[in-house]
Protein backbone atom coordinates (compact mmCIF):
# COMPACT_ATOMS: atom_id res chain seq x y z
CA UNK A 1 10.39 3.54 10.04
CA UNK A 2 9.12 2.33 13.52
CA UNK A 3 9.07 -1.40 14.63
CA UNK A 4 10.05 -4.15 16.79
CA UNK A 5 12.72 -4.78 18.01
CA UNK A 6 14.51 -8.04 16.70
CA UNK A 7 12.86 -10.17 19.47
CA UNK A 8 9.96 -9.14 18.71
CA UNK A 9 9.74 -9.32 15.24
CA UNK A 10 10.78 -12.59 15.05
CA UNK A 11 7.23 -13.09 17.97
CA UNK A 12 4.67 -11.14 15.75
CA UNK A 13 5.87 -10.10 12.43
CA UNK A 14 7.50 -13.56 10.93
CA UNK A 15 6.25 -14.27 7.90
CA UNK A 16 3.35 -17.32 7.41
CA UNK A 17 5.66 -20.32 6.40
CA UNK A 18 8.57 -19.54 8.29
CA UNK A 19 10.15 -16.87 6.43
CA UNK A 20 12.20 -14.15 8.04
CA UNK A 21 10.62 -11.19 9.97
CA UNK A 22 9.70 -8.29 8.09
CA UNK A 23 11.47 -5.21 8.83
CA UNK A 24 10.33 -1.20 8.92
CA UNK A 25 12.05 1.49 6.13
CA UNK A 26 15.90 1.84 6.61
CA UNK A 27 17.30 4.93 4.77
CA UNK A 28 13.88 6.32 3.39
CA UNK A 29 13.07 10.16 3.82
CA UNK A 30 10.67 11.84 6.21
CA UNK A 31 6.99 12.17 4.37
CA UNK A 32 5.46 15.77 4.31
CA UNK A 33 2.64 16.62 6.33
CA UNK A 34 -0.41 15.59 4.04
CA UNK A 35 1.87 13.65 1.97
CA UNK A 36 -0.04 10.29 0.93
CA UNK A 37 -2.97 10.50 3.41
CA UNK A 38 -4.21 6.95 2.72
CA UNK A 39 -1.12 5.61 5.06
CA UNK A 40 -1.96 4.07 7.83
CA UNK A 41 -0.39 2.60 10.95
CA UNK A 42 -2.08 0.00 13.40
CA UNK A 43 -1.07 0.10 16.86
CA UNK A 44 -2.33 -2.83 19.08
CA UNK A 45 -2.37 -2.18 22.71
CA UNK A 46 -1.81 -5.14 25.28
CA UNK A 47 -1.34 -7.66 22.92
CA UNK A 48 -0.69 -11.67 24.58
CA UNK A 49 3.04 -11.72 25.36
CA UNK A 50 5.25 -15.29 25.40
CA UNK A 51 5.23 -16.55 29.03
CA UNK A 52 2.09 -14.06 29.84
CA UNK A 53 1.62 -10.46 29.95
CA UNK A 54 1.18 -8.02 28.01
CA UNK A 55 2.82 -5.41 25.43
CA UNK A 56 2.26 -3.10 22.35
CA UNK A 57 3.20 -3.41 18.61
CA UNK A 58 2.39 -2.05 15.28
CA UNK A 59 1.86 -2.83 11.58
CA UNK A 60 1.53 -0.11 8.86
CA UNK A 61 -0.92 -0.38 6.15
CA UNK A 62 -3.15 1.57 3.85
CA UNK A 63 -6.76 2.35 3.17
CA UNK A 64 -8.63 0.99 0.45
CA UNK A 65 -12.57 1.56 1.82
CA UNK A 66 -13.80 4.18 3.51
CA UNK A 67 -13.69 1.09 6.36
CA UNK A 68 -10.61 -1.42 5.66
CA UNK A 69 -7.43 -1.17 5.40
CA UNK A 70 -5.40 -3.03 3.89
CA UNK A 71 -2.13 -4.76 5.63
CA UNK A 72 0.19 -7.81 6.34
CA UNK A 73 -1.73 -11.22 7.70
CA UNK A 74 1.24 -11.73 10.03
CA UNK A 75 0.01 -8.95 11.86
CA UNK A 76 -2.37 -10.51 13.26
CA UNK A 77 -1.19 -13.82 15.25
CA UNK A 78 -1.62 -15.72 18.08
CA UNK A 79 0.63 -17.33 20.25
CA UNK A 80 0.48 -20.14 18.60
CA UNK A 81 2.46 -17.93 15.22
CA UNK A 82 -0.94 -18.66 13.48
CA UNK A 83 -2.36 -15.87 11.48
CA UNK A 84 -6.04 -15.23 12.58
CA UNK A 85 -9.33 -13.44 11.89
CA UNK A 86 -9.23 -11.22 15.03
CA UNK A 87 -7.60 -8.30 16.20
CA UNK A 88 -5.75 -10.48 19.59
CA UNK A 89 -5.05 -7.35 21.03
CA UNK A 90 -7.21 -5.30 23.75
CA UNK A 91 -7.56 -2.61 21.68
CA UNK A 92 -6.04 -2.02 18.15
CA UNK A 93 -6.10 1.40 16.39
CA UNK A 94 -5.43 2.72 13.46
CA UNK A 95 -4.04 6.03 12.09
CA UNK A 96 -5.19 7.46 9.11
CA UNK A 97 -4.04 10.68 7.46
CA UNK A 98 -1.17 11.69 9.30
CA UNK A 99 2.72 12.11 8.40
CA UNK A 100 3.31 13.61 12.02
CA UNK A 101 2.20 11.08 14.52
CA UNK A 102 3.02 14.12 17.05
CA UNK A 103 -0.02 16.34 15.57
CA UNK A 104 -3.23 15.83 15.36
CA UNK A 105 -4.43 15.50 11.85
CA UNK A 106 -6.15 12.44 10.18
CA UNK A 107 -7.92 9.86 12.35
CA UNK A 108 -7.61 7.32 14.95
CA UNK A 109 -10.10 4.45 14.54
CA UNK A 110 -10.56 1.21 16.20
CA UNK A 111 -10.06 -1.72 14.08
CA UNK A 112 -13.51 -3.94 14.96
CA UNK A 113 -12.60 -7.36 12.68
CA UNK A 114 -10.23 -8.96 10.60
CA UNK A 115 -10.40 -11.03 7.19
CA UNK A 116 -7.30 -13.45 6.35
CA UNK A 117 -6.48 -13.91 2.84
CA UNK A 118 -6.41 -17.96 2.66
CA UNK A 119 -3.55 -17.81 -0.14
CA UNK A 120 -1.23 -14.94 0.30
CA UNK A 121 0.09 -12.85 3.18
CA UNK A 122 -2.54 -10.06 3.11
CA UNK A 123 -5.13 -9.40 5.61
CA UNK A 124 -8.18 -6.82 5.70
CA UNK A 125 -8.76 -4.60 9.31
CA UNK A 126 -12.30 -2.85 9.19
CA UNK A 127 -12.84 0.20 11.38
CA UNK A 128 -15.04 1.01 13.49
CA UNK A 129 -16.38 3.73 11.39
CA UNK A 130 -15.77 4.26 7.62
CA UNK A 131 -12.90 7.25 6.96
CA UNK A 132 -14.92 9.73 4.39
CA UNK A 133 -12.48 12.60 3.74
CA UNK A 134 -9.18 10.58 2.38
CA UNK A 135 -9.24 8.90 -0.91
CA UNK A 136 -8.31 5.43 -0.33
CA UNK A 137 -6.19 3.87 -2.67
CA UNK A 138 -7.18 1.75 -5.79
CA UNK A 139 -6.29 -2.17 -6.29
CA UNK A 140 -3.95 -3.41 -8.79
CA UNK A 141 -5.20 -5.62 -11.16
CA UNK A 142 -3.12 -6.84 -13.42
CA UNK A 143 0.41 -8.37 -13.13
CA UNK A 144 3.19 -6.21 -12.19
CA UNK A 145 6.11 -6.11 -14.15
CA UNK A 146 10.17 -6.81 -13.44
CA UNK A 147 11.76 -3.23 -13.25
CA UNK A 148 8.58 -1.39 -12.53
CA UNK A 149 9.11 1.59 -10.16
CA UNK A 150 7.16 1.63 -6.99
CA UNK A 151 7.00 3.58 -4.00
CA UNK A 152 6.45 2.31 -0.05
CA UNK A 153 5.16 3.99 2.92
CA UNK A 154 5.71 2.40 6.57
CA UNK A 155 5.81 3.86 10.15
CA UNK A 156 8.44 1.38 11.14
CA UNK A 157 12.33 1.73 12.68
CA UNK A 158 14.66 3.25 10.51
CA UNK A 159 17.05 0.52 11.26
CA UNK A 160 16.57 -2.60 12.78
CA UNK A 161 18.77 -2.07 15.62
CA UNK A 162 16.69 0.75 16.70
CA UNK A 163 13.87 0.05 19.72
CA UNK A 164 12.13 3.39 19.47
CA UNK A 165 10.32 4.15 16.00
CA UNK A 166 10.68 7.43 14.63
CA UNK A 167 7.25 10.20 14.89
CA UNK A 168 7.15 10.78 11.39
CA UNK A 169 6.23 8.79 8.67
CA UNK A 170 9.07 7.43 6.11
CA UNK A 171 9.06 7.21 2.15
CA UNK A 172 11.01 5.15 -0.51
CA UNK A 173 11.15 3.87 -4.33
CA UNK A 174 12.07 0.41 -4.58
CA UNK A 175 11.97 -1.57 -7.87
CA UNK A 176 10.20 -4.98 -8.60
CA UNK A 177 12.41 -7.43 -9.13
CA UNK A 178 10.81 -10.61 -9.15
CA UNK A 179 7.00 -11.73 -9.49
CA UNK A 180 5.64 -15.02 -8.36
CA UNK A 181 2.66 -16.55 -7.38
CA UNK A 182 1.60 -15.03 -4.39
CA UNK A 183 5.18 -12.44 -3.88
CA UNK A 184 6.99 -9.75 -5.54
CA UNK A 185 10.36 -9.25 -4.77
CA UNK A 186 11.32 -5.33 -3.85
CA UNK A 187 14.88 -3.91 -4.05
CA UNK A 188 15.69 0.04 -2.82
CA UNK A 189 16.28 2.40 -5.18
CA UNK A 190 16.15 5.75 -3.74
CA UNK A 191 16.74 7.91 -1.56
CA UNK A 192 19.81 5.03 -1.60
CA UNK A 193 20.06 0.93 -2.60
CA UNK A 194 19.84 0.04 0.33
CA UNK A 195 16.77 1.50 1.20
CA UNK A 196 14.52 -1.32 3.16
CA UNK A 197 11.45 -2.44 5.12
CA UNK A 198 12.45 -2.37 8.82
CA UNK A 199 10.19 -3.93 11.74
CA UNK A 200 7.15 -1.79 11.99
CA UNK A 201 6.54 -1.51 8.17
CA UNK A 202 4.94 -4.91 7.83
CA UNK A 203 1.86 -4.16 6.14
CA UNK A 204 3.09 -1.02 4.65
CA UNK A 205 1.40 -0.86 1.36
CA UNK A 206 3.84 -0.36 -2.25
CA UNK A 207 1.91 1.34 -4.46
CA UNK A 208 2.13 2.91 -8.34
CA UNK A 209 0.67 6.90 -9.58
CA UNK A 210 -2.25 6.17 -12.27
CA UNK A 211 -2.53 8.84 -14.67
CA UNK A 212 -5.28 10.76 -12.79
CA UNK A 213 -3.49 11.21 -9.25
CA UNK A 214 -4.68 8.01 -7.98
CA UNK A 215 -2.62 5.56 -5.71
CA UNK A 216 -2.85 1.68 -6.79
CA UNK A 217 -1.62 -0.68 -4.25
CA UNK A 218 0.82 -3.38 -6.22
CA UNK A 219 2.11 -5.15 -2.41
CA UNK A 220 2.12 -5.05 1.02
CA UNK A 221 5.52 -5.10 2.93
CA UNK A 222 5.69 -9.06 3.66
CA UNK A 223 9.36 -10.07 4.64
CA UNK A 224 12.96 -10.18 4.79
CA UNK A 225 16.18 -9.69 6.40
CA UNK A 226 17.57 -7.21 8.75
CA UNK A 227 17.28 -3.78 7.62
CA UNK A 228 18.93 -1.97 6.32
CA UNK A 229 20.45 -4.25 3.47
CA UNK A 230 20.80 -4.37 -0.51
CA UNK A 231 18.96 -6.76 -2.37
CA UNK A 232 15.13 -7.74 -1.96
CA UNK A 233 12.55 -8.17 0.13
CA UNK A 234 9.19 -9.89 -0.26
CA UNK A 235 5.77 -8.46 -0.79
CA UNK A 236 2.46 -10.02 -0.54
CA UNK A 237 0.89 -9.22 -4.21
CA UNK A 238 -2.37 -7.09 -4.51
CA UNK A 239 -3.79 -8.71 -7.95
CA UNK A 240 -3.67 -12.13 -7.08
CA UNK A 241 -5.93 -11.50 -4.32
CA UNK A 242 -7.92 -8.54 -5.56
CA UNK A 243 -11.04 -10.60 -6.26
CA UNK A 244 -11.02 -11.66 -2.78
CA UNK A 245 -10.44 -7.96 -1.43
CA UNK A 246 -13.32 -6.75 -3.33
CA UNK A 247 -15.37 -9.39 -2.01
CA UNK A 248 -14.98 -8.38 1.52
CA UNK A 249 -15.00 -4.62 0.93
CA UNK A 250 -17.44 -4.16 -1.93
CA UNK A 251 -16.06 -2.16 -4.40
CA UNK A 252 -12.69 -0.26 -4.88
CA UNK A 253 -12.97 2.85 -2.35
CA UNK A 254 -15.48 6.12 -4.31
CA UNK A 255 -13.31 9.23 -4.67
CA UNK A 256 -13.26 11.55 -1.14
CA UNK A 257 -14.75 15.23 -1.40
CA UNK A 258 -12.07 17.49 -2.92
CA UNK A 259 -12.48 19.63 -0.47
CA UNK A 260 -11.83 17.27 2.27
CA UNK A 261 -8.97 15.23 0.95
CA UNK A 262 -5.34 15.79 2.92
CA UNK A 263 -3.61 18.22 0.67
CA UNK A 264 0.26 17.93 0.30
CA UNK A 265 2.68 20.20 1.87
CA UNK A 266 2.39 23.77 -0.07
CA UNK A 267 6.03 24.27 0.15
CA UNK A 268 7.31 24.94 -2.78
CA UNK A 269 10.71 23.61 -2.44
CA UNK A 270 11.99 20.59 -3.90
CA UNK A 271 10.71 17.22 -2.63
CA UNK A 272 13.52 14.58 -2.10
CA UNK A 273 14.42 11.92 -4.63
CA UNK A 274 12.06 9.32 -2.83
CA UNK A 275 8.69 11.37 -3.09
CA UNK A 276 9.53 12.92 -6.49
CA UNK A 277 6.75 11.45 -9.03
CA UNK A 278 7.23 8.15 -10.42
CA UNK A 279 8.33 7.49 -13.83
CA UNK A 280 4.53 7.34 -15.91
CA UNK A 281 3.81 4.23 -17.34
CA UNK A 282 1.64 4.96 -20.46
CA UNK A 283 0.14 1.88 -21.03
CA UNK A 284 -1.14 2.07 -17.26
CA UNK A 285 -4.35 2.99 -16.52
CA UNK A 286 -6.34 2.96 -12.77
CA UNK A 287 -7.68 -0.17 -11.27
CA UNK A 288 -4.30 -1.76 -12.91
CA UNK A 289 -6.10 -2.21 -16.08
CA UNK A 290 -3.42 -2.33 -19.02
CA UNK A 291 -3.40 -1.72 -22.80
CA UNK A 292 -0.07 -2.18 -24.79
CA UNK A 293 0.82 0.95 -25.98
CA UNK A 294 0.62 -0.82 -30.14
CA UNK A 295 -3.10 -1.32 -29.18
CA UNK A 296 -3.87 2.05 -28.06
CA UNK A 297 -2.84 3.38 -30.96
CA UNK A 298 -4.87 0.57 -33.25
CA UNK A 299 -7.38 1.91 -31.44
CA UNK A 300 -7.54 5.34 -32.07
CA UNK A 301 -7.23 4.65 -35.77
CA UNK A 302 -10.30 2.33 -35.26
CA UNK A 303 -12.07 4.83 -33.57
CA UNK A 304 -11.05 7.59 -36.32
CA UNK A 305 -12.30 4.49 -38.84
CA UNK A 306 -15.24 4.27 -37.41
CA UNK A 307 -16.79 8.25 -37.01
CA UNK A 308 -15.19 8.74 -40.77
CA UNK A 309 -17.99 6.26 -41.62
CA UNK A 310 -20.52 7.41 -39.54
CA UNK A 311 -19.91 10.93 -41.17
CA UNK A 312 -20.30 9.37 -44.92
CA UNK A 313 -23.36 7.70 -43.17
CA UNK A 314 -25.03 10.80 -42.10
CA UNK A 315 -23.86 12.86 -45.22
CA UNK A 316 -25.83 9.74 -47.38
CA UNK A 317 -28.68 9.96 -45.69
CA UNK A 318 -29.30 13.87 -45.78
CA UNK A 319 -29.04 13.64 -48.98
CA UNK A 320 -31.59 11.24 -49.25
CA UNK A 321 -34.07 13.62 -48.07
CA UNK A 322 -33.94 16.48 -49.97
């Protein structure tokens, strides 16, 4: 995936606390035209160079609102390496809906504010106009789990190294391998192990399949070392933070018009090993609401409980009244 180079990660992608520089998506696989359409990446024109000047950069990220997005807080800092509430740069755009930055689907719209998370490394960009025809994704809201499959979308370099990002968006499935307070750690899994965040990805949003279609960010591409590499990364955590999100953006993104939303490539071949569905979760449901599986059933023998006695109840009383 696209990004800085190494120099300039370390200027405007280093992690709040002094952690290492996040990196873009070594070894992924080329996304599919219409592939997830809620991608996003920000590119911030002229923004305040070391020793003056001026020069351009970019974070990926993903919608949640029809007018935020959802990204990394270190991508948006000031000279001083202090995350802010403000865009810094002249002009910062973001791209919405599109796998091919050569073509011409999706959107570009300006980002007009920013909102800093006070407690994790997660920041909120609201565009200049909301984005009506691409589902955004849902929020994660309960804790993820060690070993749980997730998938990441950047626009960064494919290898750190690189100095020129690549035109089409990349794709991998990393697992979680450790949860903390405010991080998850994220290890590749396919297309290779040592699939990894690259400059360029910060932001990039890692995100689960609910059982009806729907996206649910679980992180946002945070930190780590030079891509590409085995072994984890850090991600800012979604459910931490979620009541926080929602109370800058309202409510969890309504459902775009069918008819409207990016549709997936129509080939009919094969997608690669990255992009191929993820393993279902059964317990999961959207939002990141989750029942153990031993209570679901319960459940539906509560529920089959209770219409058995409503049926007795409503056989009782006809009889009553004849």
């Amino acid at each position: 995936m696209a990004g800085l180079s190494l120099s300039l990660a370390a200027c405007l992608l280093a992690v709040v606390g002094g952690a290492d520089p996040a990196h873009a998506i070594a070894h992924g696989e080329a996304a599919e035209d219409g592939a997830y359409p809620f991608s996003v990446k920000l590119t911030m024109f002229g923004l305040p160079a070391p020793g003056g000047g001026r020069r351009d950069s970019s974070c990926s990220g993903g919608l949640i609102a029809p007018q935020w997005v959802l990204t990394a807080g270190h991508c948006f800092k000031n000279l001083h390496d202090d995350r802010v509430s403000e865009t810094v740069a002249r002009k910062t755009v973001a791209t919405i809906g599109r796998a091919d930055l050569t073509g011409t689907d999706g959107h570009d719209v300006t980002v007009v504010a920013v909102k800093q998370s006070t407690t994790a490394d997660v920041a909120l960009a609201k565009l200049s106009k909301p984005v009506d025809d691409i589902e955004p994704m849902r929020l994660n809201r309960s804790k993820p789990k060690v070993g749980q499959t997730v998938r990441l979308t950047g626009y960064g370099l494919i290898d750190g190294d690189d100095t020129e990002p690549p035109t089409r968006m990349q794709v991998g499935q990393f697992t979680i391998t450790s949860v903390s307070k405010t991080l998850l750690g994220m290890s590749g899994k396919a297309p290779r192990k040592d699939t990894s965040p690259c400059p360029h990805d910060s932001g990039g949003p890692y995100f689960t399949t609910a059982g009806n279609g729907d996206a649910v960010v679980v992180g946002v591409v945070s930190g780590g070392p030079t891509c590409p590499h085995t072994g984890a990364d850090r991600s800012g955590r979604i459910d931490t933070v979620a009541s926080w999100i929602l109370g800058v953006v309202g409510r969890d993104g309504p459902r775009a018009t069918p008819s409207t939303v990016a549709s997936k490539s129509p080939s009919a071949k094969a997608p690669p090993p990255s992009q191929r569905p993820l393993a279902k979760r059964p317990e999961s449901l959207v939002y990141g609401l989750a029942l153990p599986v031993g209570g679901l059933v319960a459940g539906a023998g509560l529920i089959a409980l209770l219409m058995s006695q409503r049926g007795r109840r409503r056989k009782r009383f006809r009889h009553r009244l004849r």
